[in-house]
N, C-alpha and C. Protein backbone atom coordinates (compact mmCIF):
# COMPACT_ATOMS: atom_id res chain seq x y z
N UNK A 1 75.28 -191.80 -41.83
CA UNK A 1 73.98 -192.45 -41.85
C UNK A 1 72.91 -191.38 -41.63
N UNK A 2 71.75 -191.24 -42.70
CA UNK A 2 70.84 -190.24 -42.25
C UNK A 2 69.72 -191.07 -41.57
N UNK A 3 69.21 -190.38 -40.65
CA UNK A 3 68.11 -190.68 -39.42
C UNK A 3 67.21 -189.79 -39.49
N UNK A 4 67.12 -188.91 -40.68
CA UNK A 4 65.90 -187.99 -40.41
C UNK A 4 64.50 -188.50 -40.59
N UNK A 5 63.95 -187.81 -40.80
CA UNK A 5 62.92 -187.92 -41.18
C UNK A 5 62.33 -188.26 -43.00
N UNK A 6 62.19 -189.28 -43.14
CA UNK A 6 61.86 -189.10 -44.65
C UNK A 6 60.56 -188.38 -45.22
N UNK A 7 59.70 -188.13 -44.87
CA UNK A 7 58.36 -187.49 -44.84
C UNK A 7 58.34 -186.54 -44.36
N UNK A 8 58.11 -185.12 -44.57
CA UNK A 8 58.23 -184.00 -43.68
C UNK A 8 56.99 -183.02 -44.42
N UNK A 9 56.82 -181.87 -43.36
CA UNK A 9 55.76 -181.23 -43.79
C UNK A 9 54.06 -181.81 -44.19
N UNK A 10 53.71 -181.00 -45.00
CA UNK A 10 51.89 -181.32 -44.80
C UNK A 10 51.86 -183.00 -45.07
N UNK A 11 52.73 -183.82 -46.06
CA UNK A 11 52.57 -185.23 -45.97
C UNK A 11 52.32 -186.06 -44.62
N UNK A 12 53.34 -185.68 -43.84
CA UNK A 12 53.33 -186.07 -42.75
C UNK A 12 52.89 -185.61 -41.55
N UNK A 13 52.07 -184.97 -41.47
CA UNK A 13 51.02 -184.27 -41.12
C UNK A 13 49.47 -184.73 -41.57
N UNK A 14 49.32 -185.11 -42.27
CA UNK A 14 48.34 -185.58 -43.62
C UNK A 14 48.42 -187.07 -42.83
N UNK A 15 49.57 -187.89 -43.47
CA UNK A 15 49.29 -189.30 -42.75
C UNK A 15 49.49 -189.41 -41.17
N UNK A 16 49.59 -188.84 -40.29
CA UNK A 16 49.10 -188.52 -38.82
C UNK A 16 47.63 -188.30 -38.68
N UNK A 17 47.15 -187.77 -39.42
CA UNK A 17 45.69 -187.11 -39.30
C UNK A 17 44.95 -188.76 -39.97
N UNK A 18 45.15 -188.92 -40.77
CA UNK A 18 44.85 -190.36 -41.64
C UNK A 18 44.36 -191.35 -40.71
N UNK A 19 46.07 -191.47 -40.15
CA UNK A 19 45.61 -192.69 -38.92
C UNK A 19 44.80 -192.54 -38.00
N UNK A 20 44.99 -191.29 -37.42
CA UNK A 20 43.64 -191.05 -35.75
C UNK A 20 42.74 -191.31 -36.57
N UNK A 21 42.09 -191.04 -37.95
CA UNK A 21 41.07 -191.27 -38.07
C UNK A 21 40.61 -192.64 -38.54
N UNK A 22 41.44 -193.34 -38.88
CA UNK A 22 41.32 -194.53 -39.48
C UNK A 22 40.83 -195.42 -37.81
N UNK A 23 41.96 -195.13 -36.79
CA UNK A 23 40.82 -195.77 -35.71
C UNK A 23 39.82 -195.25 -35.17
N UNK A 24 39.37 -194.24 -34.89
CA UNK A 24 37.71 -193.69 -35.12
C UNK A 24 36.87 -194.40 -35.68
N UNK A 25 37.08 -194.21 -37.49
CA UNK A 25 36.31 -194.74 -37.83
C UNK A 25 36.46 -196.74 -37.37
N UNK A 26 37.22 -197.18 -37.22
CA UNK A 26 37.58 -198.70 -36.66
C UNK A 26 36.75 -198.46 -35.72
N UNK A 27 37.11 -197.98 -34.87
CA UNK A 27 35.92 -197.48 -33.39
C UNK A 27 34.37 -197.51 -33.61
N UNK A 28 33.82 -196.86 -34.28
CA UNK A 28 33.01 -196.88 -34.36
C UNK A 28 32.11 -197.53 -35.30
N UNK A 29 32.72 -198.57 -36.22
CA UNK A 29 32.38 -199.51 -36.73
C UNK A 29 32.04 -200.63 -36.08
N UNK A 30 32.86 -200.88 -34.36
CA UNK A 30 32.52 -201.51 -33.72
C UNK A 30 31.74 -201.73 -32.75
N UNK A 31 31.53 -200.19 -32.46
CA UNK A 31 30.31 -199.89 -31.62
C UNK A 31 29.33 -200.24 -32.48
N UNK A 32 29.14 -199.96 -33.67
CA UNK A 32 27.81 -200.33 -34.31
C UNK A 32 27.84 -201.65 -34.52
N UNK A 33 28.57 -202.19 -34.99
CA UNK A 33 28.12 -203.50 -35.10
C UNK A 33 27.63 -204.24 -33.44
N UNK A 34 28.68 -204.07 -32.07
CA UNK A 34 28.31 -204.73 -31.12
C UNK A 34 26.65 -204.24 -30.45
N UNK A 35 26.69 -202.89 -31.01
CA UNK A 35 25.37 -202.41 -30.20
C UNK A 35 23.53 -203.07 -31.28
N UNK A 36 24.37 -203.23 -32.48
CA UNK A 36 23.35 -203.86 -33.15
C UNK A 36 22.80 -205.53 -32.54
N UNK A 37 24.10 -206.22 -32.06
CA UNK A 37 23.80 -207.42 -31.75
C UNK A 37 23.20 -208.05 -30.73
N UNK A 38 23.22 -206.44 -29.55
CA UNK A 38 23.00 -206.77 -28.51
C UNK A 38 24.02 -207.46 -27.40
N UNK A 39 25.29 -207.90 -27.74
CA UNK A 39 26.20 -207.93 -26.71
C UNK A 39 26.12 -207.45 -25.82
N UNK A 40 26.44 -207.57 -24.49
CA UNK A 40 27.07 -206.59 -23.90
C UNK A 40 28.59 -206.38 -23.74
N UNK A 41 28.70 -205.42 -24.06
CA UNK A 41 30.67 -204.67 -24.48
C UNK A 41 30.62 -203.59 -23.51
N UNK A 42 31.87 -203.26 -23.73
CA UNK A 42 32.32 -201.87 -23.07
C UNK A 42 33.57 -201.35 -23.34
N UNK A 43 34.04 -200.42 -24.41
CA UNK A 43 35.36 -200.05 -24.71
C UNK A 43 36.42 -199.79 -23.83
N UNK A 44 37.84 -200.16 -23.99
CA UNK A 44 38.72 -200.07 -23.05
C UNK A 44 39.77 -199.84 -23.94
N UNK A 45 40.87 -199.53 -22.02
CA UNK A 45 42.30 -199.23 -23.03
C UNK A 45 41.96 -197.92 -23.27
N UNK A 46 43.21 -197.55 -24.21
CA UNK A 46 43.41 -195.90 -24.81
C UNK A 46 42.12 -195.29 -25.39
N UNK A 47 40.82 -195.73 -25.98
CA UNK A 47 40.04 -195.36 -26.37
C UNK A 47 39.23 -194.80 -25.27
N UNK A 48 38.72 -195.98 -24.04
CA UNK A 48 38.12 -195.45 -22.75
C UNK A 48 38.96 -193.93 -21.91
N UNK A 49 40.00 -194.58 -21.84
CA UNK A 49 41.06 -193.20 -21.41
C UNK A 49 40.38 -191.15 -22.32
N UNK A 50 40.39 -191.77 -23.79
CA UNK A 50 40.23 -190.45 -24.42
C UNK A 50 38.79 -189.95 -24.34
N UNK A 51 37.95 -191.00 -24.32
CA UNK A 51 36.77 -190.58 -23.60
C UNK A 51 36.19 -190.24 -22.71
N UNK A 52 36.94 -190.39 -21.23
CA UNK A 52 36.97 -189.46 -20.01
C UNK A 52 38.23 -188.16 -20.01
N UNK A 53 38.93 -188.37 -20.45
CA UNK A 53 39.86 -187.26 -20.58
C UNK A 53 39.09 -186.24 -21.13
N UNK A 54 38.30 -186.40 -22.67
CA UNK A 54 38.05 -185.35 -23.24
C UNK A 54 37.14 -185.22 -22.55
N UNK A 55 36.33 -185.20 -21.57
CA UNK A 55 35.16 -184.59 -21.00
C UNK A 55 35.77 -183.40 -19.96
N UNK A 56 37.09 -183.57 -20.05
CA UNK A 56 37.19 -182.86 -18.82
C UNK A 56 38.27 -181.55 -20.19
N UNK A 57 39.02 -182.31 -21.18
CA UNK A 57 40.14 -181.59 -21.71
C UNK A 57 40.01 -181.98 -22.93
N UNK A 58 39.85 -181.65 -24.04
CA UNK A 58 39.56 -181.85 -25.43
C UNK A 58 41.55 -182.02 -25.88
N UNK A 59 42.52 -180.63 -25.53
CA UNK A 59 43.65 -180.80 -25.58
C UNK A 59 44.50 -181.77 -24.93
N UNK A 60 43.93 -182.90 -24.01
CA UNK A 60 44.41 -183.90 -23.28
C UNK A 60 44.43 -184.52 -23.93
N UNK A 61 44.10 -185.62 -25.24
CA UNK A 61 43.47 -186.77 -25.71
C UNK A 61 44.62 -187.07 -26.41
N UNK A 62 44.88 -188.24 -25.50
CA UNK A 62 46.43 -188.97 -26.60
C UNK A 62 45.69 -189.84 -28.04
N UNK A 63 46.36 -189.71 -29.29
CA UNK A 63 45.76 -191.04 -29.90
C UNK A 63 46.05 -192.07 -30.01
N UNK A 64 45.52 -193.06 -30.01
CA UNK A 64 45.80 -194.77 -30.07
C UNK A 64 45.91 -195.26 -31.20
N UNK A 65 45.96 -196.05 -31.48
CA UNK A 65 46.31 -197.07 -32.91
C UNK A 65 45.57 -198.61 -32.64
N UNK A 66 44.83 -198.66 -31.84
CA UNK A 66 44.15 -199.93 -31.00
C UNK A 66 42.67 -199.62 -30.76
N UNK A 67 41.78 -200.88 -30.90
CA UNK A 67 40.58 -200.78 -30.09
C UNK A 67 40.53 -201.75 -29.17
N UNK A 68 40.15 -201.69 -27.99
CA UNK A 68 40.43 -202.61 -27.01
C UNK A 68 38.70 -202.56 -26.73
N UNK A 69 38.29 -203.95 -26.42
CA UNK A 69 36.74 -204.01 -26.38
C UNK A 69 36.32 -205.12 -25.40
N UNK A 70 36.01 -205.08 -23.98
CA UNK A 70 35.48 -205.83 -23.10
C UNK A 70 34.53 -206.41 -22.92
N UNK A 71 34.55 -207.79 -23.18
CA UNK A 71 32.93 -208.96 -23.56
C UNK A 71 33.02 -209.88 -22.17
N UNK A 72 32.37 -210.16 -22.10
CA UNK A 72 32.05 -211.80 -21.27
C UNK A 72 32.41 -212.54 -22.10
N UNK A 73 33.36 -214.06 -21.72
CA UNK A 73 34.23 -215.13 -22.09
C UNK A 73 32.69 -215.85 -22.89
N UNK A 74 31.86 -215.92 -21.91
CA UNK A 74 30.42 -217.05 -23.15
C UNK A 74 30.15 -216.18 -24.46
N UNK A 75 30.26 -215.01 -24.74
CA UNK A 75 29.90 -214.41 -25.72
C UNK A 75 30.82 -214.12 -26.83
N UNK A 76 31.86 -215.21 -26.66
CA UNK A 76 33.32 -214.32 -27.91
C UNK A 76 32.86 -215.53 -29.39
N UNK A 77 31.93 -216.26 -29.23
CA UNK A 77 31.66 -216.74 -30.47
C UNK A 77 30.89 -216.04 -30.92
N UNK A 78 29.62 -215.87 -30.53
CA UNK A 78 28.38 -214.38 -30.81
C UNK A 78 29.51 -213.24 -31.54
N UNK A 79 30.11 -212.73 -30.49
CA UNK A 79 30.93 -211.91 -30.79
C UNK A 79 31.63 -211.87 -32.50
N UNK A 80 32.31 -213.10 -32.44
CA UNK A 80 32.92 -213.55 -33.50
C UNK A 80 32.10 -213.37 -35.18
N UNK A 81 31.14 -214.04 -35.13
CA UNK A 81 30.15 -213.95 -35.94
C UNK A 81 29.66 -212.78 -36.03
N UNK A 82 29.36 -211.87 -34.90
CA UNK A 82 29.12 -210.36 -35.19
C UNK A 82 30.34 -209.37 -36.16
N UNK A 83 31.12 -209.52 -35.77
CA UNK A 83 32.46 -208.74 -36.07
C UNK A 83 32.22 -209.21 -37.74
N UNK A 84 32.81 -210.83 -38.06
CA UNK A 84 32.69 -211.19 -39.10
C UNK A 84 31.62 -210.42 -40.12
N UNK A 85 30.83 -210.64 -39.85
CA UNK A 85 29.80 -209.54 -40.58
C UNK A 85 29.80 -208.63 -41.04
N UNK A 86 30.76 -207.99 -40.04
CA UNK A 86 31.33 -206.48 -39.85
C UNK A 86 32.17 -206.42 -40.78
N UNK A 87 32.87 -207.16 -41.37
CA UNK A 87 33.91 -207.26 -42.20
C UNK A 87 35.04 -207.25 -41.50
N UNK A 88 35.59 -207.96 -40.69
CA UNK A 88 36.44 -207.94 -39.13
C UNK A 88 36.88 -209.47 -39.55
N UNK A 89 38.01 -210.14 -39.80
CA UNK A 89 38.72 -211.51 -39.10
C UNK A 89 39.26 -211.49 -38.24
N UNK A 90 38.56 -212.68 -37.48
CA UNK A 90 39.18 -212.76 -36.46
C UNK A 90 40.80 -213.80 -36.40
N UNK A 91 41.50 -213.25 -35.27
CA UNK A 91 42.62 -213.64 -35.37
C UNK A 91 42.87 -214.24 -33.88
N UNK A 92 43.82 -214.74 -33.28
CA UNK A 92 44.17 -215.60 -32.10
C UNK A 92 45.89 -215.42 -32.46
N UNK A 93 46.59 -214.71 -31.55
CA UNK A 93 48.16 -214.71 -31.26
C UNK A 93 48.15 -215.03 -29.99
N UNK A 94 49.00 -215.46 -29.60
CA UNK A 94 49.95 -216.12 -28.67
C UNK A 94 48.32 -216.61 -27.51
N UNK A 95 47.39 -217.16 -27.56
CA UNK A 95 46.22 -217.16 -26.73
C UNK A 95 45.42 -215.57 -26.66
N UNK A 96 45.82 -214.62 -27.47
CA UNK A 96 44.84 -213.71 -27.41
C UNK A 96 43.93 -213.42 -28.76
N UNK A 97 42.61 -213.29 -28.45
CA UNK A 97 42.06 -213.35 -29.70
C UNK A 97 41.54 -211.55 -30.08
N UNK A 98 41.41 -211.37 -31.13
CA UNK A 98 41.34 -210.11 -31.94
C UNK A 98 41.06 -210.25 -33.61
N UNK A 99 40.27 -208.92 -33.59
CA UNK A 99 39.30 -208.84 -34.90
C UNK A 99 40.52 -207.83 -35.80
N UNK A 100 40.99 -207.70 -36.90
CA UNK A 100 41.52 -207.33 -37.88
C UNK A 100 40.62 -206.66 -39.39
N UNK A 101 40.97 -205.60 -39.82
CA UNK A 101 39.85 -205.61 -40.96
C UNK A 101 40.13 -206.17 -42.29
N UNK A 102 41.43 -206.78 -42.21
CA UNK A 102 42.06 -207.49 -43.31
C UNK A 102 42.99 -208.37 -43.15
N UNK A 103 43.85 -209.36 -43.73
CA UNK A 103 44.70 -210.49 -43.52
C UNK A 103 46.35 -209.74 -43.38
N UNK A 104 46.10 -208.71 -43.94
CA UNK A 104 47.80 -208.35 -43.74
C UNK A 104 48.02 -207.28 -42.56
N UNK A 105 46.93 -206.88 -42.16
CA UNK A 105 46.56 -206.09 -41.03
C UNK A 105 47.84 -206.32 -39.81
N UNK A 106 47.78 -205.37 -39.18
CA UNK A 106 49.23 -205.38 -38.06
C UNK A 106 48.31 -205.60 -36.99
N UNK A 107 48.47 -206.41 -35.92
CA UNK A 107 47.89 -206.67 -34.64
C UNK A 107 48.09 -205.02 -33.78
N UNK A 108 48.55 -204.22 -33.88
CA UNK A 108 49.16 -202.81 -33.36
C UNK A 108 47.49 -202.32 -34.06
N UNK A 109 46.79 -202.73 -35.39
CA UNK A 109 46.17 -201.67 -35.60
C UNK A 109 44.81 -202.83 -35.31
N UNK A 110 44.58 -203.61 -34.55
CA UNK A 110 43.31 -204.63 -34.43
C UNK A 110 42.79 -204.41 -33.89
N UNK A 111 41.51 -204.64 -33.11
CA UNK A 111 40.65 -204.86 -32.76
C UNK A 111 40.70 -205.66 -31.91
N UNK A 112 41.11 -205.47 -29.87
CA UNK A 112 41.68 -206.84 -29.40
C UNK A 112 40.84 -206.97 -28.32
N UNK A 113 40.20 -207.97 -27.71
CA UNK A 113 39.59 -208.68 -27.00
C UNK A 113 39.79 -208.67 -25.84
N UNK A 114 39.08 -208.04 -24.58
CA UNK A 114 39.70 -208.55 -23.13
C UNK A 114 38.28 -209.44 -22.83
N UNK A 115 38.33 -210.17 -21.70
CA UNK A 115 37.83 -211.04 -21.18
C UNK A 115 37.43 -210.60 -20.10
N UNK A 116 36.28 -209.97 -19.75
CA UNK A 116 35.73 -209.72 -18.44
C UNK A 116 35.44 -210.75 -17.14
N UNK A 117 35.70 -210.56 -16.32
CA UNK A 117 35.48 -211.77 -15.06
C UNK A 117 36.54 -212.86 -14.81
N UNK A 118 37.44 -212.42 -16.32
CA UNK A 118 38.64 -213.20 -15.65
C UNK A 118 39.99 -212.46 -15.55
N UNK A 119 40.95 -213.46 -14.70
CA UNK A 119 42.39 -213.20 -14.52
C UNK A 119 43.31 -212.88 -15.91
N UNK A 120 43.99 -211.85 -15.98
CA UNK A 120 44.60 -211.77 -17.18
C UNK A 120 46.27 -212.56 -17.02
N UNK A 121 46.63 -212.56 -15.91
CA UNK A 121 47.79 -213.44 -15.61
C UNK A 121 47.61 -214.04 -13.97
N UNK A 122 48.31 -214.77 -13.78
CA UNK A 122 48.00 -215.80 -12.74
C UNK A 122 48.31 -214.90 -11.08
N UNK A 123 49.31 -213.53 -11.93
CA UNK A 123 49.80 -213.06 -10.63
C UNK A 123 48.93 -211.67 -9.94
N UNK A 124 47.84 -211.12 -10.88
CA UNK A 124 47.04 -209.97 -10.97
C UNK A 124 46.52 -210.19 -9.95
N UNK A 125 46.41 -208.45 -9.31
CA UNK A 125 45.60 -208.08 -7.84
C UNK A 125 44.03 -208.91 -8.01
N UNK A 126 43.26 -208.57 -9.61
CA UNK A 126 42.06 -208.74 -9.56
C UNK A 126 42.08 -209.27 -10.66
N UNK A 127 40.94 -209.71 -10.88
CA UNK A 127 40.17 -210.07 -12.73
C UNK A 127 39.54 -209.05 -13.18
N UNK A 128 39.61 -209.09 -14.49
CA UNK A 128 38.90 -207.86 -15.11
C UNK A 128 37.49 -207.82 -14.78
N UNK A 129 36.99 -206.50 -14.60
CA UNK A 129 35.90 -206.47 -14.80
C UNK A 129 34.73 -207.02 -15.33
N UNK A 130 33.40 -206.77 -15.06
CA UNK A 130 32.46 -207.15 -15.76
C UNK A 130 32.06 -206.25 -17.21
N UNK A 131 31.51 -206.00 -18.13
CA UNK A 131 31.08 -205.68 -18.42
C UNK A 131 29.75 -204.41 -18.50
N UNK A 132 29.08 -205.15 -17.69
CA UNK A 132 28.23 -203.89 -17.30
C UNK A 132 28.17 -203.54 -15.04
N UNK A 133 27.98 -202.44 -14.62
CA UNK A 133 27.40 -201.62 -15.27
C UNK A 133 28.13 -200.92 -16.31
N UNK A 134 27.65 -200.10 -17.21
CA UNK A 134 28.54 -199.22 -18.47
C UNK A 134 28.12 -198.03 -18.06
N UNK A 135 28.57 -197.13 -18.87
CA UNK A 135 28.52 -195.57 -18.94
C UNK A 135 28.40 -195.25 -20.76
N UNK A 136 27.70 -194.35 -21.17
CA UNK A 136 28.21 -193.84 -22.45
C UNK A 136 28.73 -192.39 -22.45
N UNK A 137 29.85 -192.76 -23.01
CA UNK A 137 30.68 -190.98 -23.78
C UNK A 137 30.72 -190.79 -24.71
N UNK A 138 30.85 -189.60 -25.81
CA UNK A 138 30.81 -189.42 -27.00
C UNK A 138 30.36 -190.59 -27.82
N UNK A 139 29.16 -191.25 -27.37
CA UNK A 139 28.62 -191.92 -28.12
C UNK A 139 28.84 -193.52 -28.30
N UNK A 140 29.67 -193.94 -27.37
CA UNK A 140 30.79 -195.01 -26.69
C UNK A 140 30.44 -195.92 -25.19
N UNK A 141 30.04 -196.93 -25.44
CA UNK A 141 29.85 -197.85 -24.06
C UNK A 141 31.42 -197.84 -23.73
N UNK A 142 31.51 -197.35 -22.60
CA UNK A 142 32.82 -197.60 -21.26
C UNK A 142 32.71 -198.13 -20.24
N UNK A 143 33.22 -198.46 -19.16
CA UNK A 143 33.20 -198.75 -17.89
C UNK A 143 32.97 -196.98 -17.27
N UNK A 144 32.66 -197.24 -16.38
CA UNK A 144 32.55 -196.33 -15.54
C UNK A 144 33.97 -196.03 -14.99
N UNK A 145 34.39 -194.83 -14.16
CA UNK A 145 35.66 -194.49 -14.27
C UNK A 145 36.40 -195.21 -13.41
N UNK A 146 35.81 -195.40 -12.13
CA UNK A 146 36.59 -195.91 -10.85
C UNK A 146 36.79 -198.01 -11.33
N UNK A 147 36.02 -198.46 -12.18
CA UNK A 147 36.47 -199.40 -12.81
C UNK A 147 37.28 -199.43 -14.02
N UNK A 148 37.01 -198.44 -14.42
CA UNK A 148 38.39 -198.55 -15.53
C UNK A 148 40.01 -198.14 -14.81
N UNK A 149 39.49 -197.35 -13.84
CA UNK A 149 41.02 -196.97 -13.09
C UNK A 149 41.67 -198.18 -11.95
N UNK A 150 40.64 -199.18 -12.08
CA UNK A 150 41.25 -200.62 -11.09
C UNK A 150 41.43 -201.20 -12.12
N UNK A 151 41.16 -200.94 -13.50
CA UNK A 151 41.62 -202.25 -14.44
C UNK A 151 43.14 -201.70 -15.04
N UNK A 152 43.33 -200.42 -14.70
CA UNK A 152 44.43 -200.03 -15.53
C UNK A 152 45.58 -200.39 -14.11
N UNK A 153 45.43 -200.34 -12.89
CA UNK A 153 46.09 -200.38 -11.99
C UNK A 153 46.42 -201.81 -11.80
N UNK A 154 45.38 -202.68 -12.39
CA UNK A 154 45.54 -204.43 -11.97
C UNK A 154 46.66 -204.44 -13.18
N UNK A 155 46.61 -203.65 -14.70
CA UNK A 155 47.25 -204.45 -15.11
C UNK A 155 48.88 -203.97 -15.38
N UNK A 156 48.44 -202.38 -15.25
CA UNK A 156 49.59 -201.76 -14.72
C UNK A 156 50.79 -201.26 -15.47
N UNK A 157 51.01 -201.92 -16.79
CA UNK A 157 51.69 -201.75 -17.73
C UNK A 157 51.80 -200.36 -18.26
N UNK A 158 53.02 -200.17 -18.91
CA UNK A 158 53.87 -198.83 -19.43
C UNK A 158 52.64 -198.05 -19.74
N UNK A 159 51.56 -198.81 -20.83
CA UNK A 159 50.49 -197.81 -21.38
C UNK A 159 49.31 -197.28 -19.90
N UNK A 160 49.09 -198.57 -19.02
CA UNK A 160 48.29 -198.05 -18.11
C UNK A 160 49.07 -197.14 -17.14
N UNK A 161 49.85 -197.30 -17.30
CA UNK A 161 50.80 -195.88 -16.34
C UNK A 161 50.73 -194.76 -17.17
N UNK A 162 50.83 -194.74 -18.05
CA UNK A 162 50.69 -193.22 -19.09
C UNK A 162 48.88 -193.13 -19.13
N UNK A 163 48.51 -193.88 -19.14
CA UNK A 163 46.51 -193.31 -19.32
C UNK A 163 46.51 -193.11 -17.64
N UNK A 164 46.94 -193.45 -16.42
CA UNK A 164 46.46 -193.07 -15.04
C UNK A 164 47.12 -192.22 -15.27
N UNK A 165 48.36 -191.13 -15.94
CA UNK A 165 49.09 -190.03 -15.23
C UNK A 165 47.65 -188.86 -16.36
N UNK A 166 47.97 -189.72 -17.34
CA UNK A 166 46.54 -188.70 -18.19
C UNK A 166 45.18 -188.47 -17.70
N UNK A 167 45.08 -189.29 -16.29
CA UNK A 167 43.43 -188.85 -15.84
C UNK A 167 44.04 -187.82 -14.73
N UNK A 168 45.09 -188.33 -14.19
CA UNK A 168 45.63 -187.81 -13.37
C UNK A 168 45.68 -185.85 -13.53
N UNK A 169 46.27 -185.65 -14.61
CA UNK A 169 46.45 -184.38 -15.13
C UNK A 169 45.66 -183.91 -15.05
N UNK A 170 44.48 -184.44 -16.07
CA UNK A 170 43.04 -183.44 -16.31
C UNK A 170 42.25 -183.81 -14.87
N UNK A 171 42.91 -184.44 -13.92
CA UNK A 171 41.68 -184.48 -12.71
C UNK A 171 40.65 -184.87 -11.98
N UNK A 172 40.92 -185.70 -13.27
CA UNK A 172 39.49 -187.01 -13.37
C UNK A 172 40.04 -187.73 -11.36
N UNK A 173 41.37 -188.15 -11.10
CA UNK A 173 41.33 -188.93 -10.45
C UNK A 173 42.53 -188.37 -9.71
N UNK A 174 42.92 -188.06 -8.35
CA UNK A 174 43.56 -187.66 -7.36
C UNK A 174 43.89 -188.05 -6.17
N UNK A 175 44.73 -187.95 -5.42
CA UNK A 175 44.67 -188.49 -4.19
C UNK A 175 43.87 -188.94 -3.05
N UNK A 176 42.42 -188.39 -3.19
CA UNK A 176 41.65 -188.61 -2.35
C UNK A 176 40.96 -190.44 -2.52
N UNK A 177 41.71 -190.83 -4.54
CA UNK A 177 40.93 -192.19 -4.76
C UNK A 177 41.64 -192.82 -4.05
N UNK A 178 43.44 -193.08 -3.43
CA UNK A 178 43.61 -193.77 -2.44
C UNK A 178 42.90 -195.12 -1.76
N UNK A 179 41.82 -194.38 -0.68
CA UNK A 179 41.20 -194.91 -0.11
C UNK A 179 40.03 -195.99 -0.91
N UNK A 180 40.41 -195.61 -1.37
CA UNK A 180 38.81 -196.17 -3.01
C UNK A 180 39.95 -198.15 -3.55
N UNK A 181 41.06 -197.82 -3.35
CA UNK A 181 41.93 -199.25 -2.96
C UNK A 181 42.53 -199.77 -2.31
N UNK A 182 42.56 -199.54 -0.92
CA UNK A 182 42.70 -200.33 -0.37
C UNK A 182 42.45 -201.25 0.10
């Protein structure tokens, strides 16, 4: 049975480069559209992660395949209608809702929705954040760091354990934050 690789060399190299950029540009299609509408948002997830990382390490920056985007629960119809515009459908799996740029689109490459001010499961330390205050990086509404590092800790999962060991590295965040949760 072969297991190699079927794609090798500059092809595959070529479609690696393709994708980081394909969510970039996803990225920043959505900043423009939410900042046109006046929402208030704030990017999260792997995108927020690469935007404090690279301030400190340009060679730190994992890439994602996701935009993760933090609204207030009254605003996901606004929202909805904004995106739409955008050329974005919206979609709803299992109770989570997310923007897609097409119908055959993979939920891995969407556009997905958190809910600020609320519980993401019944058993979580906290509820997500608010929305604002924000910060901007490379051109990007975020949370500020010490709230993005309680949202990755509330929710704790495989990916938020790999983005805290990645602030961790470049320095952003160290033993002294400890005290900053208890």
């Amino acid at each position: 049975m072969d297991t190699g690789l079927k794609i090798v060399g500059d092809v595959l190299w070529k479609r690696i480069g393709d994708s980081m950029d394909r969510v970039e540009v996803r990225l920043m299609k959505v900043v423009r559209a939410l900042e046109s509408s006046g929402v208030p948002y704030a990017v999260v997830g792997g995108n927020a992660v690469r935007i404090w990382v690279a301030q400190v390490d340009r060679g730190a920056v994992r890439a994602t395949n996701d935009v993760d985007i933090l609204i207030r629960p009254q605003d996901l119809d606004v929202v909805k209608d904004v995106m739409f515009k955008h050329g974005f459908l919206h979609r709803q799996t299992t109770g989570l809702d997310m923007f897609v740029e097409n119908e055959h689109e993979s939920a891995r490459h969407a556009v997905h929705v958190v809910l600020g001010n609320q519980m993401v499961r019944p058993d979580d330390y906290e509820c997500n954040p608010d929305v604002e205050p924000s910060e901007y990086g490379d051109g990007v509404r975020t949370l500020p760091l010490e709230r993005l590092v309680r949202m990755k800790l509330n929710s704790f999962g495989l990916k938020d354990k790999v983005h805290l060991l990645e602030m961790i590295q470049v320095g952003l965040i160290d033993g002294t934050w400890l005290a900053r949760f208890r």
